[in-house]
Protein backbone atom coordinates (compact mmCIF):
# COMPACT_ATOMS: atom_id res chain seq x y z
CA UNK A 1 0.00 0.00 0.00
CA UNK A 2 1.65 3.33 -1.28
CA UNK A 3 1.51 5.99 1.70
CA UNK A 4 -1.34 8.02 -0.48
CA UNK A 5 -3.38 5.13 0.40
CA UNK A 6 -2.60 4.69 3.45
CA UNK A 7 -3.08 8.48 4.96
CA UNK A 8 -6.86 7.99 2.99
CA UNK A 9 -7.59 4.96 5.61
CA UNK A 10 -6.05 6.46 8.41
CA UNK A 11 -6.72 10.35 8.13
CA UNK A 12 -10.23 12.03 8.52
CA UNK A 13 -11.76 13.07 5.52
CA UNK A 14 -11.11 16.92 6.76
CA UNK A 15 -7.78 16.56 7.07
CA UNK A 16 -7.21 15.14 3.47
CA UNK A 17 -9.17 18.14 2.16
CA UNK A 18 -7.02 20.47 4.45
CA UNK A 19 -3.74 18.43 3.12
CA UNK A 20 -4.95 18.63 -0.74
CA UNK A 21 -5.38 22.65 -0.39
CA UNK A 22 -1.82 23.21 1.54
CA UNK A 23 -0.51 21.39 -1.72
CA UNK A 24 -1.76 24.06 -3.57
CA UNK A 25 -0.08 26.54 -2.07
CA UNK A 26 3.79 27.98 -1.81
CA UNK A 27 5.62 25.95 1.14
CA UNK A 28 6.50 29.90 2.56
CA UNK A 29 2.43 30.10 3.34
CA UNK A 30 1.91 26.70 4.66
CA UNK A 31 2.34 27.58 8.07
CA UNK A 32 -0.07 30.88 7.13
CA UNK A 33 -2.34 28.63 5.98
CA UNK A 34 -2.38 26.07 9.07
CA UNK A 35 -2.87 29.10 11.26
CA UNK A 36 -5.55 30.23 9.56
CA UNK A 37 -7.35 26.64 9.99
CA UNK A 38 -6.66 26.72 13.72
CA UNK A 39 -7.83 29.78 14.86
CA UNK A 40 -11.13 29.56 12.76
CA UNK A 41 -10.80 33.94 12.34
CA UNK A 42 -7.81 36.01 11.55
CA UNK A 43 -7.61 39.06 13.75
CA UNK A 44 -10.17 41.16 14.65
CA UNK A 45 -11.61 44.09 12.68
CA UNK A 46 -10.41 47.22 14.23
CA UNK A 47 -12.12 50.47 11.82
CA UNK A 48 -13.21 54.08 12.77
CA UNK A 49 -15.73 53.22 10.38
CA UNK A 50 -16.90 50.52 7.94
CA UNK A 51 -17.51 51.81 4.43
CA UNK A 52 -16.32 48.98 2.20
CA UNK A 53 -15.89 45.45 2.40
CA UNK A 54 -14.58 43.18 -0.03
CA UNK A 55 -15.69 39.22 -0.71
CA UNK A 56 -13.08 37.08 -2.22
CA UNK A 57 -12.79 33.43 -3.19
CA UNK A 58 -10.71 32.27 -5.93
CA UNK A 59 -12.68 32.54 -9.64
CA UNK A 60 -15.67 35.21 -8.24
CA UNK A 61 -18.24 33.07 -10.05
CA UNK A 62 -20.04 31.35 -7.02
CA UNK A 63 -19.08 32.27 -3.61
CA UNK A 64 -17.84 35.88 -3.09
CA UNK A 65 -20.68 37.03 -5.43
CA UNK A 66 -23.60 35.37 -3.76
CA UNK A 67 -21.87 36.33 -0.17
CA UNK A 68 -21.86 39.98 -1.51
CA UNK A 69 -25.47 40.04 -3.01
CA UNK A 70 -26.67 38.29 -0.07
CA UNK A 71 -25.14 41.17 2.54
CA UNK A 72 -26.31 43.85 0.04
CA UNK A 73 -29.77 42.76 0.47
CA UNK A 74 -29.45 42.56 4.06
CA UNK A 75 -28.03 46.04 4.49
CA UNK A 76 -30.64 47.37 2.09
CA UNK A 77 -33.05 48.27 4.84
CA UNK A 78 -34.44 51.32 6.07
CA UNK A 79 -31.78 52.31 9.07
CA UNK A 80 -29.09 50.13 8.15
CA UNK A 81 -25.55 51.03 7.78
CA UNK A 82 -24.33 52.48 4.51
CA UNK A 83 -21.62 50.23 3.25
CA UNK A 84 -20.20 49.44 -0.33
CA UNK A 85 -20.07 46.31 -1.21
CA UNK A 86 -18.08 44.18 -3.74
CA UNK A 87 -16.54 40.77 -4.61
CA UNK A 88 -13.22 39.27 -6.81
CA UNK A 89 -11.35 36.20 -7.41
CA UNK A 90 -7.48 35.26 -6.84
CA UNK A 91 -7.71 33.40 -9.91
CA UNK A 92 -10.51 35.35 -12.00
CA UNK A 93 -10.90 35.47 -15.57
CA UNK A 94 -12.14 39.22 -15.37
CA UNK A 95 -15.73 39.99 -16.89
CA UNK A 96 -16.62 35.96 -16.38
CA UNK A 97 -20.38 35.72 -15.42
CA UNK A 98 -21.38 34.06 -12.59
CA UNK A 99 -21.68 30.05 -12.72
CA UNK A 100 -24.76 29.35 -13.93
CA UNK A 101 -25.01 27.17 -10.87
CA UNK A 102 -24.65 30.32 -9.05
CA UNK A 103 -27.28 31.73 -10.50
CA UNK A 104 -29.92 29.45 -9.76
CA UNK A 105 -29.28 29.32 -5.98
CA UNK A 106 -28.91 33.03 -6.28
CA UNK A 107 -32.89 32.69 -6.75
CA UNK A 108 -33.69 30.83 -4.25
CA UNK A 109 -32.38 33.31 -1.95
CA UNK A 110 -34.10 36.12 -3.39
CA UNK A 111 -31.19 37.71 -4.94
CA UNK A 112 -29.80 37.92 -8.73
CA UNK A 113 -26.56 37.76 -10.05
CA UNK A 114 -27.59 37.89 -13.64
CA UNK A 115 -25.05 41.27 -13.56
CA UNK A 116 -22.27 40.07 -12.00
CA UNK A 117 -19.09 39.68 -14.14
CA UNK A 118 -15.89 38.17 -12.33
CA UNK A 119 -12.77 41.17 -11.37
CA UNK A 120 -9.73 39.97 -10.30
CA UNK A 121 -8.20 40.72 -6.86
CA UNK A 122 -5.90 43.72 -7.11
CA UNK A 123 -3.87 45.84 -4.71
CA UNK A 124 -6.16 48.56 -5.55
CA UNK A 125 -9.29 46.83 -4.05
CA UNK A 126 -7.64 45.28 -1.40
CA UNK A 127 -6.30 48.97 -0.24
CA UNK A 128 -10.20 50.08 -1.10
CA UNK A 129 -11.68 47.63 1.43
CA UNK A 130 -12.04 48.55 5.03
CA UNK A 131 -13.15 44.78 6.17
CA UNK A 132 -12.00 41.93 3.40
CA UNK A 133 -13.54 38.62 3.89
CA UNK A 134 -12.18 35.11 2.16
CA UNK A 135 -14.35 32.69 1.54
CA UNK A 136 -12.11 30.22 2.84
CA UNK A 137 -8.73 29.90 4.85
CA UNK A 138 -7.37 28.58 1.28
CA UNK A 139 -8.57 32.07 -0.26
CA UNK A 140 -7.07 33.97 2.84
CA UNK A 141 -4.09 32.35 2.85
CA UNK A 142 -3.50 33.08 -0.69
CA UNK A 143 -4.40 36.42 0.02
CA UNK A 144 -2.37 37.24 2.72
CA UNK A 145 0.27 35.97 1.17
CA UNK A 146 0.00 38.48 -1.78
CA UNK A 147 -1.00 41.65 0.25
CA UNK A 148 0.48 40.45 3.92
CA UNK A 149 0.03 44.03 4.59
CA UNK A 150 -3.96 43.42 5.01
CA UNK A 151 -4.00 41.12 7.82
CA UNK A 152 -5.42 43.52 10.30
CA UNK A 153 -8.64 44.17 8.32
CA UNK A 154 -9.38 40.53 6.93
CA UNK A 155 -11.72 37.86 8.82
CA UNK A 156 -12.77 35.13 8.28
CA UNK A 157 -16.57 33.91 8.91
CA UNK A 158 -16.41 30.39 7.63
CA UNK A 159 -14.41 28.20 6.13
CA UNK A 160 -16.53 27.57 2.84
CA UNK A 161 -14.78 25.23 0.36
CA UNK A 162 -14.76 25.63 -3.32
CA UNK A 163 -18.06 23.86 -4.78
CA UNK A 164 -17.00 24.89 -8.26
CA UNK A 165 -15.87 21.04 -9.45
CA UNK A 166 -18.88 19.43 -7.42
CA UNK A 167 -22.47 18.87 -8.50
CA UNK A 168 -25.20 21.77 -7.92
CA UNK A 169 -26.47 20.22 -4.77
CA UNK A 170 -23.02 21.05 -3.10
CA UNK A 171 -23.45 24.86 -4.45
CA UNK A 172 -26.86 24.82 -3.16
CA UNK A 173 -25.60 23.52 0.64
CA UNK A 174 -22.42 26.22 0.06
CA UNK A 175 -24.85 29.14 -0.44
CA UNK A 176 -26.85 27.97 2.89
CA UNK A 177 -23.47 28.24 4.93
CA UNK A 178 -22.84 31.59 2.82
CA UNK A 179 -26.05 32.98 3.66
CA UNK A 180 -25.69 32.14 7.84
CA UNK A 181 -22.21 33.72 7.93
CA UNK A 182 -23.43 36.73 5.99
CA UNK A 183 -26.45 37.20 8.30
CA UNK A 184 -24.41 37.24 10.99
CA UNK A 185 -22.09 39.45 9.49
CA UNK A 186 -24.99 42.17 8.96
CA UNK A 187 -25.96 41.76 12.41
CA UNK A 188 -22.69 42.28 13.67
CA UNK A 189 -22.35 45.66 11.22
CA UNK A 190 -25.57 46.86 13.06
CA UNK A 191 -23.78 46.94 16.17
CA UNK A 192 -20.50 47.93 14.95
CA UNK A 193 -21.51 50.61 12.98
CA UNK A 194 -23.58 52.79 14.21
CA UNK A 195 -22.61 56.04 16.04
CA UNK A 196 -20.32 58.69 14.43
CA UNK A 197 -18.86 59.04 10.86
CA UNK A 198 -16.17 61.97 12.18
CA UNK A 199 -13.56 59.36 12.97
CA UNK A 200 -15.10 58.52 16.68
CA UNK A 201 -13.87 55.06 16.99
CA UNK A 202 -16.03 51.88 17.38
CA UNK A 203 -14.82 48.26 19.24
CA UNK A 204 -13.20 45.71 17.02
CA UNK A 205 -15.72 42.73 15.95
CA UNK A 206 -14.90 39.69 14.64
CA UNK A 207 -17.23 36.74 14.13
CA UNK A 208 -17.92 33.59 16.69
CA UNK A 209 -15.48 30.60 15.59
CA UNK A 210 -16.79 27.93 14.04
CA UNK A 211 -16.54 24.09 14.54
């Protein structure tokens, strides 16, 4: 039995996943990367004032977009915080359109992404954002090792893999775990946000870790 077999029968099946996306990575960022896993959220958010927050994942076709639609809606309220909103990929193929997969769930949540065409990450957004939120400790590993300089204002809610290679059903149960984490991100900007826009200061937030 070659030792590829043998970590399959003796390893969870979260570990191997884990292992596979390390692989993927540069061996300078593993350690990032296995940090990132343990702690479950990078550091906390600490802003005068939200204005901007950035989604990305890696080809801004499923995840990012849907997470960003999803918190647009649920900041489009009477009362709620004014906050811009966007999403891109570490691997996009700009002006993509979402996966049609994407799309579908989109509906069943009420939201469209009909619109949305795939930007890439670029130091320019990154230095736009005032919270930036992978999708995954993959995604913010990548990130962070491209712009290490945005640690301080990145957090992670979950740790969603990729559905892109898997069948629709897996996009579908992604967008349930997107739509949780981004609820609780809005309710979390209700708090944090409110109060003055003159550069008073506000307490950092960061979400609850996850199992």
């Amino acid at each position: 039995m070659d030792a590829k077999a043998l970590a399959k029968q003796i390893l969870p099946p979260g570990v191997i996943v884990h292992l596979r996306a390390a692989r993927t990575l540069p061996v300078r960022q593993w350690p990032l990367y296995w940090k990132v896993c343990a702690l479950g959220a990078l550091q906390p958010v600490r802003a005068r004032v939200i204005r901007s927050i950035l989604f990305v994942c890696q080809g801004n076709v499923i995840r990012s977009p849907l997470a960003a639609a999803l918190l647009q809606r649920c900041l489009s309220a009477p009362g709620s915080a004014s906050i811009a909103i966007a999403s891109a990929g570490l691997r996009a193929s700009p002006g993509e359109p979402a996966d049609p997969r994407a799309r579908s769930v989109a509906e069943e949540f009420g939201v469209s992404l009909e619109d949305h065409r795939a930007q890439l990450v670029t130091e320019e957004r990154v230095r736009w954002a005032d919270v930036i939120v992978p999708m995954d400790a993959l995604a913010a590993a990548q990130l962070l090792g491209r712009h290490p300089g945005v640690r301080s204002k990145t957090v992670l809610l979950d740790n969603i893999a990729d559905p892109y290679d898997r069948d629709v059903a897996e996009v579908r149960r992604c967008g349930h775990r997107i739509h949780i984490a981004v609820q609780e991100l809005a309710s979390v900007l209700a708090r944090g946000t409110d109060g003055p826009t003159d550069g008073g200061s506000h307490a950092p937030w960061q979400p609850a870790k996850r199992r």
